[in-house]
PDB file of N, CA and C in Angstrom:
ATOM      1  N   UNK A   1      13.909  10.224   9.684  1.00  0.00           N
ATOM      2  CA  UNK A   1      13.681  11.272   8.694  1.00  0.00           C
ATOM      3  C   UNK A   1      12.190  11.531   8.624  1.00  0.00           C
ATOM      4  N   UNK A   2      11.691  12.649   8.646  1.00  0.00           N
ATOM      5  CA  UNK A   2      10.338  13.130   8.584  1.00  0.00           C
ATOM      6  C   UNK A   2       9.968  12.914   7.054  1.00  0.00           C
ATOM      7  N   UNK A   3       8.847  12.506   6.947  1.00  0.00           N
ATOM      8  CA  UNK A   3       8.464  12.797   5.499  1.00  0.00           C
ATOM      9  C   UNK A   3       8.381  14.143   4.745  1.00  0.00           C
ATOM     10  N   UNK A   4       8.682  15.154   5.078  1.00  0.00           N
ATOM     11  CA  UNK A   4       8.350  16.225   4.831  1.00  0.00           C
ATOM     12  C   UNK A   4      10.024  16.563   4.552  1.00  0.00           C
ATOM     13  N   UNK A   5      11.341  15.449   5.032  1.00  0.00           N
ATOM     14  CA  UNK A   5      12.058  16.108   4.323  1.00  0.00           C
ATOM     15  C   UNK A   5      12.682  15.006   3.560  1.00  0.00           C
ATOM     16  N   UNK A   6      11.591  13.909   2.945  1.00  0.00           N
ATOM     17  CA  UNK A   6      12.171  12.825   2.187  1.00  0.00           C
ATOM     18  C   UNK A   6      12.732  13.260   1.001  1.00  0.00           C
ATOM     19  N   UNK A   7      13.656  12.814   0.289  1.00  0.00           N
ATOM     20  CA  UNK A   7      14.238  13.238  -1.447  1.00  0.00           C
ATOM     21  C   UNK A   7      13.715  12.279  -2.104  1.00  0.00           C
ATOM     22  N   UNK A   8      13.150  12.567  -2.839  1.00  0.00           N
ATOM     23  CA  UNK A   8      12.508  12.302  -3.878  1.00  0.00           C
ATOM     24  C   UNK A   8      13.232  11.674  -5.257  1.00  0.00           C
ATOM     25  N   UNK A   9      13.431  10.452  -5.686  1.00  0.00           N
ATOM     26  CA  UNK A   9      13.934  10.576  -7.092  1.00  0.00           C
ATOM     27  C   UNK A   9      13.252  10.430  -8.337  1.00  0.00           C
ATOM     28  N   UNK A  10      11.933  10.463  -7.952  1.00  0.00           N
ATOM     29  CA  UNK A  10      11.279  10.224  -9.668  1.00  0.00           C
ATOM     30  C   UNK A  10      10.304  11.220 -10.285  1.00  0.00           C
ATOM     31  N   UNK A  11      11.453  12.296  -9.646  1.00  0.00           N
ATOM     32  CA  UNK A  11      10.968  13.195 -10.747  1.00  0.00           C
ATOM     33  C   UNK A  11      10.411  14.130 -10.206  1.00  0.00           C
ATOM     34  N   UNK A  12       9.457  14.065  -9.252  1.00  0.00           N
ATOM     35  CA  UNK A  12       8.309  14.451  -8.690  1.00  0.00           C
ATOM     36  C   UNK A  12       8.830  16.381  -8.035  1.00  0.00           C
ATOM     37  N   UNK A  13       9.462  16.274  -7.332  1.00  0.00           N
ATOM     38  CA  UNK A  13      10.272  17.388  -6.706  1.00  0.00           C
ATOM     39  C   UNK A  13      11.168  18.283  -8.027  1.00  0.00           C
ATOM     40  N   UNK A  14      11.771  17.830  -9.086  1.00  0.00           N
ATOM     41  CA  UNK A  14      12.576  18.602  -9.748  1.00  0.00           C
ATOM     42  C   UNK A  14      11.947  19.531 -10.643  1.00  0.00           C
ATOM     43  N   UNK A  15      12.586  20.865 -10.869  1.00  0.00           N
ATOM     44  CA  UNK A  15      12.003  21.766 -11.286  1.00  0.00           C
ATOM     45  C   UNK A  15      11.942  21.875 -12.708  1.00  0.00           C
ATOM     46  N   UNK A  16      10.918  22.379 -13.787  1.00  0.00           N
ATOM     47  CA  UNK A  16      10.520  22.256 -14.805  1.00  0.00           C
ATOM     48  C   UNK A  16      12.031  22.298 -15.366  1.00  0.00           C
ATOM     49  N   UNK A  17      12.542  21.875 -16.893  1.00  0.00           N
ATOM     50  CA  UNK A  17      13.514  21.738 -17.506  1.00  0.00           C
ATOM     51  C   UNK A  17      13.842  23.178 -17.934  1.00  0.00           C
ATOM     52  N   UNK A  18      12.569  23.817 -18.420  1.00  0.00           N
ATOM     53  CA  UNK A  18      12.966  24.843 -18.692  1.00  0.00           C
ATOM     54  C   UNK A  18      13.402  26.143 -17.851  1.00  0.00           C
ATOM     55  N   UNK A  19      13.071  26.030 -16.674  1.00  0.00           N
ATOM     56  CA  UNK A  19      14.003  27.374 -15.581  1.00  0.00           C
ATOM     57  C   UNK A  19      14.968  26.938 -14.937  1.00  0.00           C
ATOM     58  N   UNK A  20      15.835  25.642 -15.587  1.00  0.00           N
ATOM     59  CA  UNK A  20      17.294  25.129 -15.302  1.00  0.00           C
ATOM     60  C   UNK A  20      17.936  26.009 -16.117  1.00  0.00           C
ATOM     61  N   UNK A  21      18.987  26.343 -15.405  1.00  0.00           N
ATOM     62  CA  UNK A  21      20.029  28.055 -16.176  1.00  0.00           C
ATOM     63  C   UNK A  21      20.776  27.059 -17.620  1.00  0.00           C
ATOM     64  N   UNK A  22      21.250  27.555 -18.180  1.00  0.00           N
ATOM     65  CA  UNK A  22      21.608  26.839 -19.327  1.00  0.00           C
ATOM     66  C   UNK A  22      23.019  26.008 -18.921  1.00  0.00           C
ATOM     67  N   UNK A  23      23.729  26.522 -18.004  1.00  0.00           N
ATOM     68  CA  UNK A  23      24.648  25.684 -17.392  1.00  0.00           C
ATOM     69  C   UNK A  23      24.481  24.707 -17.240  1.00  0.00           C
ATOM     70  N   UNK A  24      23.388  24.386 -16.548  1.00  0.00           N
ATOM     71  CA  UNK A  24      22.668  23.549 -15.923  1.00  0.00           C
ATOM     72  C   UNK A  24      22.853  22.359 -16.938  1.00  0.00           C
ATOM     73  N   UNK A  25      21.549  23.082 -18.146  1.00  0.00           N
ATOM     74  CA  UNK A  25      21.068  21.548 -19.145  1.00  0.00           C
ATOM     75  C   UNK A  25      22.340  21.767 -19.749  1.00  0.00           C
ATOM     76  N   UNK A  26      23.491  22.048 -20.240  1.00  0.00           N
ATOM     77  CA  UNK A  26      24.393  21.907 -20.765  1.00  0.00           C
ATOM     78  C   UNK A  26      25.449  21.075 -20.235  1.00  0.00           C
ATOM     79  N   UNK A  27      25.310  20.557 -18.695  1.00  0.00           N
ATOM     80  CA  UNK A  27      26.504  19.790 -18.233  1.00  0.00           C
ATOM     81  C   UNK A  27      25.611  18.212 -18.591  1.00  0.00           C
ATOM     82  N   UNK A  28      23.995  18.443 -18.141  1.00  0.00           N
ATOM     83  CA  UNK A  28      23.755  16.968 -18.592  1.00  0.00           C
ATOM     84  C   UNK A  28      24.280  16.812 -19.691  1.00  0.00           C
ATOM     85  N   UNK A  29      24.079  17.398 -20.867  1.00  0.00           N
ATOM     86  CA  UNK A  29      24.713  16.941 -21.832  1.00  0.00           C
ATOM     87  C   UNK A  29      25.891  16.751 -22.135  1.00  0.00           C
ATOM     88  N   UNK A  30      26.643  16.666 -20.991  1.00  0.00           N
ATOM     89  CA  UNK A  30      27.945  16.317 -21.018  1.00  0.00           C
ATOM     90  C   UNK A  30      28.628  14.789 -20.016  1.00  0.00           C
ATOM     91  N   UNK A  31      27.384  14.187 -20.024  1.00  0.00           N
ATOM     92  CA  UNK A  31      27.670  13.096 -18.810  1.00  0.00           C
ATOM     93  C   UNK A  31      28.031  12.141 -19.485  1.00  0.00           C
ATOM     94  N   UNK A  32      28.672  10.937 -19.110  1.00  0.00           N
ATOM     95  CA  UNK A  32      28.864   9.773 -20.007  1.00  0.00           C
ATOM     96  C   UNK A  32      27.537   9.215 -20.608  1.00  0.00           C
ATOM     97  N   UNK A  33      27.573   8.982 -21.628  1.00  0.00           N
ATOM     98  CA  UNK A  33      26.920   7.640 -22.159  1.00  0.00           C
ATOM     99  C   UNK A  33      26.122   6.654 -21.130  1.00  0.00           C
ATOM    100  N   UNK A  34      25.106   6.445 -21.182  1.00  0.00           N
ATOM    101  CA  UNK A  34      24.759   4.633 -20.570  1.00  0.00           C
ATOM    102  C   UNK A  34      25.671   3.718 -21.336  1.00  0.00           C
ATOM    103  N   UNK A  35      26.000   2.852 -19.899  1.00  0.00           N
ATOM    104  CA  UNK A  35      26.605   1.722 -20.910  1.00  0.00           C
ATOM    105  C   UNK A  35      25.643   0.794 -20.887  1.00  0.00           C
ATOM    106  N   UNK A  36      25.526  -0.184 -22.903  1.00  0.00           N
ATOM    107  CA  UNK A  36      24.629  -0.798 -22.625  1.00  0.00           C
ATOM    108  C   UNK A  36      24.685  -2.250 -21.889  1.00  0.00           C
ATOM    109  N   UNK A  37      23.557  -2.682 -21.449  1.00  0.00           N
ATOM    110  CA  UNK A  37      23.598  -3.863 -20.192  1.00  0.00           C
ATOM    111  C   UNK A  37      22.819  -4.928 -21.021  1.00  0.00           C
ATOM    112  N   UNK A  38      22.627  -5.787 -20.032  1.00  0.00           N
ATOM    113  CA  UNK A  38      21.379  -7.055 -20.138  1.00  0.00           C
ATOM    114  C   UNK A  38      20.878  -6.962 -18.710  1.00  0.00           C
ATOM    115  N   UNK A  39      21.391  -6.388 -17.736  1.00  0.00           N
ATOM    116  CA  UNK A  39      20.687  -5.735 -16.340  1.00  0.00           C
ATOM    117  C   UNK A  39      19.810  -4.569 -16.249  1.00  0.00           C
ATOM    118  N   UNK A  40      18.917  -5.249 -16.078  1.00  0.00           N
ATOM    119  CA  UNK A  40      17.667  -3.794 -16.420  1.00  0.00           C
ATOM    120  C   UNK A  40      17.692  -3.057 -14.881  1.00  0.00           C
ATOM    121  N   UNK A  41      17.553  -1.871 -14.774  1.00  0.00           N
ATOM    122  CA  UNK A  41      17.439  -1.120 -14.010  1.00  0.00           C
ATOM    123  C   UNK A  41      16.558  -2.040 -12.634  1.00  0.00           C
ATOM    124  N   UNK A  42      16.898  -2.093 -10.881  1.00  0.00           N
ATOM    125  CA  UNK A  42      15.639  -2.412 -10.504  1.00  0.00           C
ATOM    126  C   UNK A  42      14.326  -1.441  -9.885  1.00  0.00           C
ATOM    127  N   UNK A  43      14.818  -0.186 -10.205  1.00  0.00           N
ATOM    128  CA  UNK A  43      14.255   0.761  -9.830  1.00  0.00           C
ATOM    129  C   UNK A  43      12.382   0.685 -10.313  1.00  0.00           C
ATOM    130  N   UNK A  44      11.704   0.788  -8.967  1.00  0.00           N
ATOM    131  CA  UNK A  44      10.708   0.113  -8.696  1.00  0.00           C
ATOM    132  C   UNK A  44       9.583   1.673  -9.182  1.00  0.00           C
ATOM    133  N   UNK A  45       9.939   2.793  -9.104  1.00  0.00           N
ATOM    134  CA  UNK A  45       9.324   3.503  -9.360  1.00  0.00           C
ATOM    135  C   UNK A  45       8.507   4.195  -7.605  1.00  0.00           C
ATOM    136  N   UNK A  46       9.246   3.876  -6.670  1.00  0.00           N
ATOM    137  CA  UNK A  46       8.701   4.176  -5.506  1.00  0.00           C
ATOM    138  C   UNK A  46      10.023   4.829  -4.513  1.00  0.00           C
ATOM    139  N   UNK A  47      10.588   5.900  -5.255  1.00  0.00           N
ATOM    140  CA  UNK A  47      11.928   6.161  -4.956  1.00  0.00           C
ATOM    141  C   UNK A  47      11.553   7.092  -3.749  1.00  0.00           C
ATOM    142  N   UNK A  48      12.508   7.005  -2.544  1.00  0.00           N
ATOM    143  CA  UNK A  48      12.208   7.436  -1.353  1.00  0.00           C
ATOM    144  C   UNK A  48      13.498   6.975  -0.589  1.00  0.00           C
ATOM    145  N   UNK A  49      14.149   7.908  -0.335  1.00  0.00           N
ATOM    146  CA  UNK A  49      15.302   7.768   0.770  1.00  0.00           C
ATOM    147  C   UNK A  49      15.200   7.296   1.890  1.00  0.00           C
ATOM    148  N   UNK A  50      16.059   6.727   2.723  1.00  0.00           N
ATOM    149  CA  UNK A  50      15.772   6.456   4.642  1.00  0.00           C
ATOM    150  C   UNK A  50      16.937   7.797   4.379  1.00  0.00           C
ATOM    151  N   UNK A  51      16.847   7.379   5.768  1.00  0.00           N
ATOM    152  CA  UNK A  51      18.660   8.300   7.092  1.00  0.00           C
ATOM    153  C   UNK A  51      19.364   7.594   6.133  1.00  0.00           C
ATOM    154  N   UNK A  52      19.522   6.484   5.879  1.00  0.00           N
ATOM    155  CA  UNK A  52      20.837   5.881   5.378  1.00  0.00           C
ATOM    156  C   UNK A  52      20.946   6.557   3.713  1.00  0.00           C
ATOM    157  N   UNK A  53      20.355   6.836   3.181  1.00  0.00           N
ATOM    158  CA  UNK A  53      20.577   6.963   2.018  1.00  0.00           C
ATOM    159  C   UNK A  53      20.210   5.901   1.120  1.00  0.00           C
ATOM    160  N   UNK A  54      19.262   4.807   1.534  1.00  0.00           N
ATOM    161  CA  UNK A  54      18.884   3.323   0.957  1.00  0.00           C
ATOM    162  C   UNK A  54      17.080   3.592   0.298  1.00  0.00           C
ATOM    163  N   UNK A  55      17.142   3.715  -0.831  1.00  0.00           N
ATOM    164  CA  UNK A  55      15.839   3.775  -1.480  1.00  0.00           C
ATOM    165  C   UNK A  55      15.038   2.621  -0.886  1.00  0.00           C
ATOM    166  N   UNK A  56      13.754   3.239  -0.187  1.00  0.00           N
ATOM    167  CA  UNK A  56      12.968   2.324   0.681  1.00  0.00           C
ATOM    168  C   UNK A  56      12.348   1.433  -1.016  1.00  0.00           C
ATOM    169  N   UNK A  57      12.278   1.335  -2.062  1.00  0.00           N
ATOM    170  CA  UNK A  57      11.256   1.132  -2.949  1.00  0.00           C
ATOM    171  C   UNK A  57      12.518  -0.503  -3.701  1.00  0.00           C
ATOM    172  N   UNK A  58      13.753   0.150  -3.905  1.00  0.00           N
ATOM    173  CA  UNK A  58      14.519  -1.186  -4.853  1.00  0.00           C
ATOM    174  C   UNK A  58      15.479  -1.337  -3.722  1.00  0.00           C
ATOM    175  N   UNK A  59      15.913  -0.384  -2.621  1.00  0.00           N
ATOM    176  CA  UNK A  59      17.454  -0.825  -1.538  1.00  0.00           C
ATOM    177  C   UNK A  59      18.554  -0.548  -2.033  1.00  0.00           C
ATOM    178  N   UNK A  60      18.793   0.481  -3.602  1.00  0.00           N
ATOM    179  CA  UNK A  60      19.958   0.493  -3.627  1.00  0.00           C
ATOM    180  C   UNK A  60      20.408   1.436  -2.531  1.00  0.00           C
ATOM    181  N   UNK A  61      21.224   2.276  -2.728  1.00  0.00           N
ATOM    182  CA  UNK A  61      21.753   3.342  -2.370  1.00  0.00           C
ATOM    183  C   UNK A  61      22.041   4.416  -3.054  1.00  0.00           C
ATOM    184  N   UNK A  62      22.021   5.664  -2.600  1.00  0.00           N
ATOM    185  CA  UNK A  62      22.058   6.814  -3.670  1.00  0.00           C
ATOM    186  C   UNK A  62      23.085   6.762  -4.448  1.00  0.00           C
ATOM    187  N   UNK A  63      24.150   6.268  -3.986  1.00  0.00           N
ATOM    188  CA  UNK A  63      25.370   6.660  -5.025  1.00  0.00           C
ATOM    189  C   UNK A  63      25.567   5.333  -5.867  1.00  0.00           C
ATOM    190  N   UNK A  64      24.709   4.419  -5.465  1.00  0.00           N
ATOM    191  CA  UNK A  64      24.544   3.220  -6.229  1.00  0.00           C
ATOM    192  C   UNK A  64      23.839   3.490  -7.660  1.00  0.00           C
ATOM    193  N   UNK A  65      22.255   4.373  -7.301  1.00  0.00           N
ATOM    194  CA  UNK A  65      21.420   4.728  -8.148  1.00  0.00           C
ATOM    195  C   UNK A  65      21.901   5.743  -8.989  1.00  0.00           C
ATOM    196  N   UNK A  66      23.117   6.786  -9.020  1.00  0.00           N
ATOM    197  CA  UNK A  66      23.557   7.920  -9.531  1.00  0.00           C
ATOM    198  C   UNK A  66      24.481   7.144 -10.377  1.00  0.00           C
ATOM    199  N   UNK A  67      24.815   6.231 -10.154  1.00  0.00           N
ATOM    200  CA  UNK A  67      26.628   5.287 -10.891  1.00  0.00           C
ATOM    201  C   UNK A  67      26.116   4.497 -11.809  1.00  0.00           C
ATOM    202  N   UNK A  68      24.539   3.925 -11.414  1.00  0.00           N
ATOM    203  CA  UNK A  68      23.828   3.181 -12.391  1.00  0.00           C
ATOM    204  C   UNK A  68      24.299   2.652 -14.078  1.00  0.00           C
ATOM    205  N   UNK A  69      23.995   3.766 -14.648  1.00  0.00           N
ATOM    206  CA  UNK A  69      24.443   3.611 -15.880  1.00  0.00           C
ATOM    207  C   UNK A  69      25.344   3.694 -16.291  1.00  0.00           C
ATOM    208  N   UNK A  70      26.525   4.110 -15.735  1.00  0.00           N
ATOM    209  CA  UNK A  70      27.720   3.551 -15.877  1.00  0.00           C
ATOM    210  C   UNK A  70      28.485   2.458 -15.108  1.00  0.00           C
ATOM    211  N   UNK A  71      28.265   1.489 -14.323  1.00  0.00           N
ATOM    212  CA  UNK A  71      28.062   0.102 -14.125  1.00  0.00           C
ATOM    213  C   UNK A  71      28.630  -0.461 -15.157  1.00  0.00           C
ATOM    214  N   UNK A  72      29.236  -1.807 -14.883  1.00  0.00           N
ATOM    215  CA  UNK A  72      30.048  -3.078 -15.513  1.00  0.00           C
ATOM    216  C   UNK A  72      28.775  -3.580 -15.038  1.00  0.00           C
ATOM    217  N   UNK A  73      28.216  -4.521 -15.989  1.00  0.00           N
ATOM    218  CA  UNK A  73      27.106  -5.823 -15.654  1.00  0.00           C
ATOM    219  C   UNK A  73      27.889  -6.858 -14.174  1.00  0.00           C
ATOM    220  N   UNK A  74      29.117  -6.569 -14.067  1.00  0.00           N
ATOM    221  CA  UNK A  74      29.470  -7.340 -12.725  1.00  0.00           C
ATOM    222  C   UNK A  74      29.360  -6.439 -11.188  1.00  0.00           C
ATOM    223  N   UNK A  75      29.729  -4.942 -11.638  1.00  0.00           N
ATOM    224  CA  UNK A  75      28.976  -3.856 -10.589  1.00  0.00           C
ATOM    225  C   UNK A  75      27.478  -4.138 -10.379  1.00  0.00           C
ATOM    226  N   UNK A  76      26.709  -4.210 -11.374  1.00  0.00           N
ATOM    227  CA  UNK A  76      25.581  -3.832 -11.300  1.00  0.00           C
ATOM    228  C   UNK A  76      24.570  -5.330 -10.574  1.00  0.00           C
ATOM    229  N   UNK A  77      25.344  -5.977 -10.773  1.00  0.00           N
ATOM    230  CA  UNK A  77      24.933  -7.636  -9.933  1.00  0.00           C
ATOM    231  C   UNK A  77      25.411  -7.533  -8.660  1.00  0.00           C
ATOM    232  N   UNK A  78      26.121  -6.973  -8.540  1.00  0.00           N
ATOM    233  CA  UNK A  78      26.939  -6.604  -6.694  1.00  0.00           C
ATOM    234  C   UNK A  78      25.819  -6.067  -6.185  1.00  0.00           C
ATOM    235  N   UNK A  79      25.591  -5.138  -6.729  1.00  0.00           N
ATOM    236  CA  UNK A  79      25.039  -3.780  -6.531  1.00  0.00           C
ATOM    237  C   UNK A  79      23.401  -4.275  -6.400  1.00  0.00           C
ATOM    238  N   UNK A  80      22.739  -5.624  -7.038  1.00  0.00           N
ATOM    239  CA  UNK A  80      21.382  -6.024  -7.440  1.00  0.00           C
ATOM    240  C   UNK A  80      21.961  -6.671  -5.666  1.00  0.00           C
ATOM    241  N   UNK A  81      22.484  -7.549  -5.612  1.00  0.00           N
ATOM    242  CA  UNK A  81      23.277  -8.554  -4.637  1.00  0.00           C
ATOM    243  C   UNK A  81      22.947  -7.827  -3.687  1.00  0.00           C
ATOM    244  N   UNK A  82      23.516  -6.697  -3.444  1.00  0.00           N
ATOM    245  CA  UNK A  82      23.642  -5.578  -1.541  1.00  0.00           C
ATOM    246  C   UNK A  82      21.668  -5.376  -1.271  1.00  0.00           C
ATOM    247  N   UNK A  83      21.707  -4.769  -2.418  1.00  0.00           N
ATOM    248  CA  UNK A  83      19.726  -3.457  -2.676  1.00  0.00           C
ATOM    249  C   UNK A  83      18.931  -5.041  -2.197  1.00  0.00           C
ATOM    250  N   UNK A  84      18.978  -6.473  -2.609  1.00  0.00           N
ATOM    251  CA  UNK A  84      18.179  -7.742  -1.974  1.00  0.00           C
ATOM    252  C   UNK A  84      18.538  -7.238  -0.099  1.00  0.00           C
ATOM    253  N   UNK A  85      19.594  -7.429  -0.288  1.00  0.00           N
ATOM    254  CA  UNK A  85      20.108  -7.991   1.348  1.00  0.00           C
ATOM    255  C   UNK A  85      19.673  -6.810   1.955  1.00  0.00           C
ATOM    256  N   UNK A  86      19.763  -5.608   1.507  1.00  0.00           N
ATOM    257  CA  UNK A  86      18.901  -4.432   2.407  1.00  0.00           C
ATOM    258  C   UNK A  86      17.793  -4.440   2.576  1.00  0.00           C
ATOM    259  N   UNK A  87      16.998  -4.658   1.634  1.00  0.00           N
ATOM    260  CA  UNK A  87      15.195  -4.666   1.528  1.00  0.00           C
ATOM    261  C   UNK A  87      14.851  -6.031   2.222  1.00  0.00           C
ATOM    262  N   UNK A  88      16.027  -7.213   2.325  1.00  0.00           N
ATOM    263  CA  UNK A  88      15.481  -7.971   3.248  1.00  0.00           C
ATOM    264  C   UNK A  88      15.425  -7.712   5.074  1.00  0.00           C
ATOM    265  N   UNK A  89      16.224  -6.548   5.233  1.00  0.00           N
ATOM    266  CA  UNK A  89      16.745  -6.044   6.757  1.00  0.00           C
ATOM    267  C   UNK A  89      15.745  -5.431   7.098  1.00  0.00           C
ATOM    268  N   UNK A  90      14.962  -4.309   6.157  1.00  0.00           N
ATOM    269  CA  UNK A  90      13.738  -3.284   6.610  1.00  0.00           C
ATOM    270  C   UNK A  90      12.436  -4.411   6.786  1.00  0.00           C
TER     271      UNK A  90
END
């Protein structure tokens, strides 16, 4: 993957809140709840995709990082469990 077409997740790339169509901010407000944890997020603040879809910065995976907050504390230890064993492979 070229850097030029990395995805971005913290923020950096998404467009101001306010020229999101109202559709838009109206479905966030329709997402579940966080559920609350004692597993803190490991998101490192250095969010950056490979080819695989594996955040070069914590190793989850995108659909790992999107499911996040709705996670069982026993998902989210699987899920801590895989993002180690990847960041130990790169």
């Amino acid at each position: 993957m070229s850097p030029t077409s990395a995805f971005r997740l913290d923020g950096a790339d998404a467009p101001d809140a306010r020229s999101r169509s109202a559709d838009a901010r109206r479905s966030d407000l329709l997402q579940p709840a966080p559920r609350p944890s004692s597993l803190a997020s490991p998101c490192v603040r250095n969010c950056c995709l490979n080819d695989q879809d594996i955040c070069l910065g914590c190793g989850r995976l995108l659909s790992e990082i999107c499911n996040w907050h709705q996670a069982s504390d026993a998902q989210r230890e699987e899920i801590l469990k895989l993002a180690r064993v990847r960041l130990q492979r790169t």
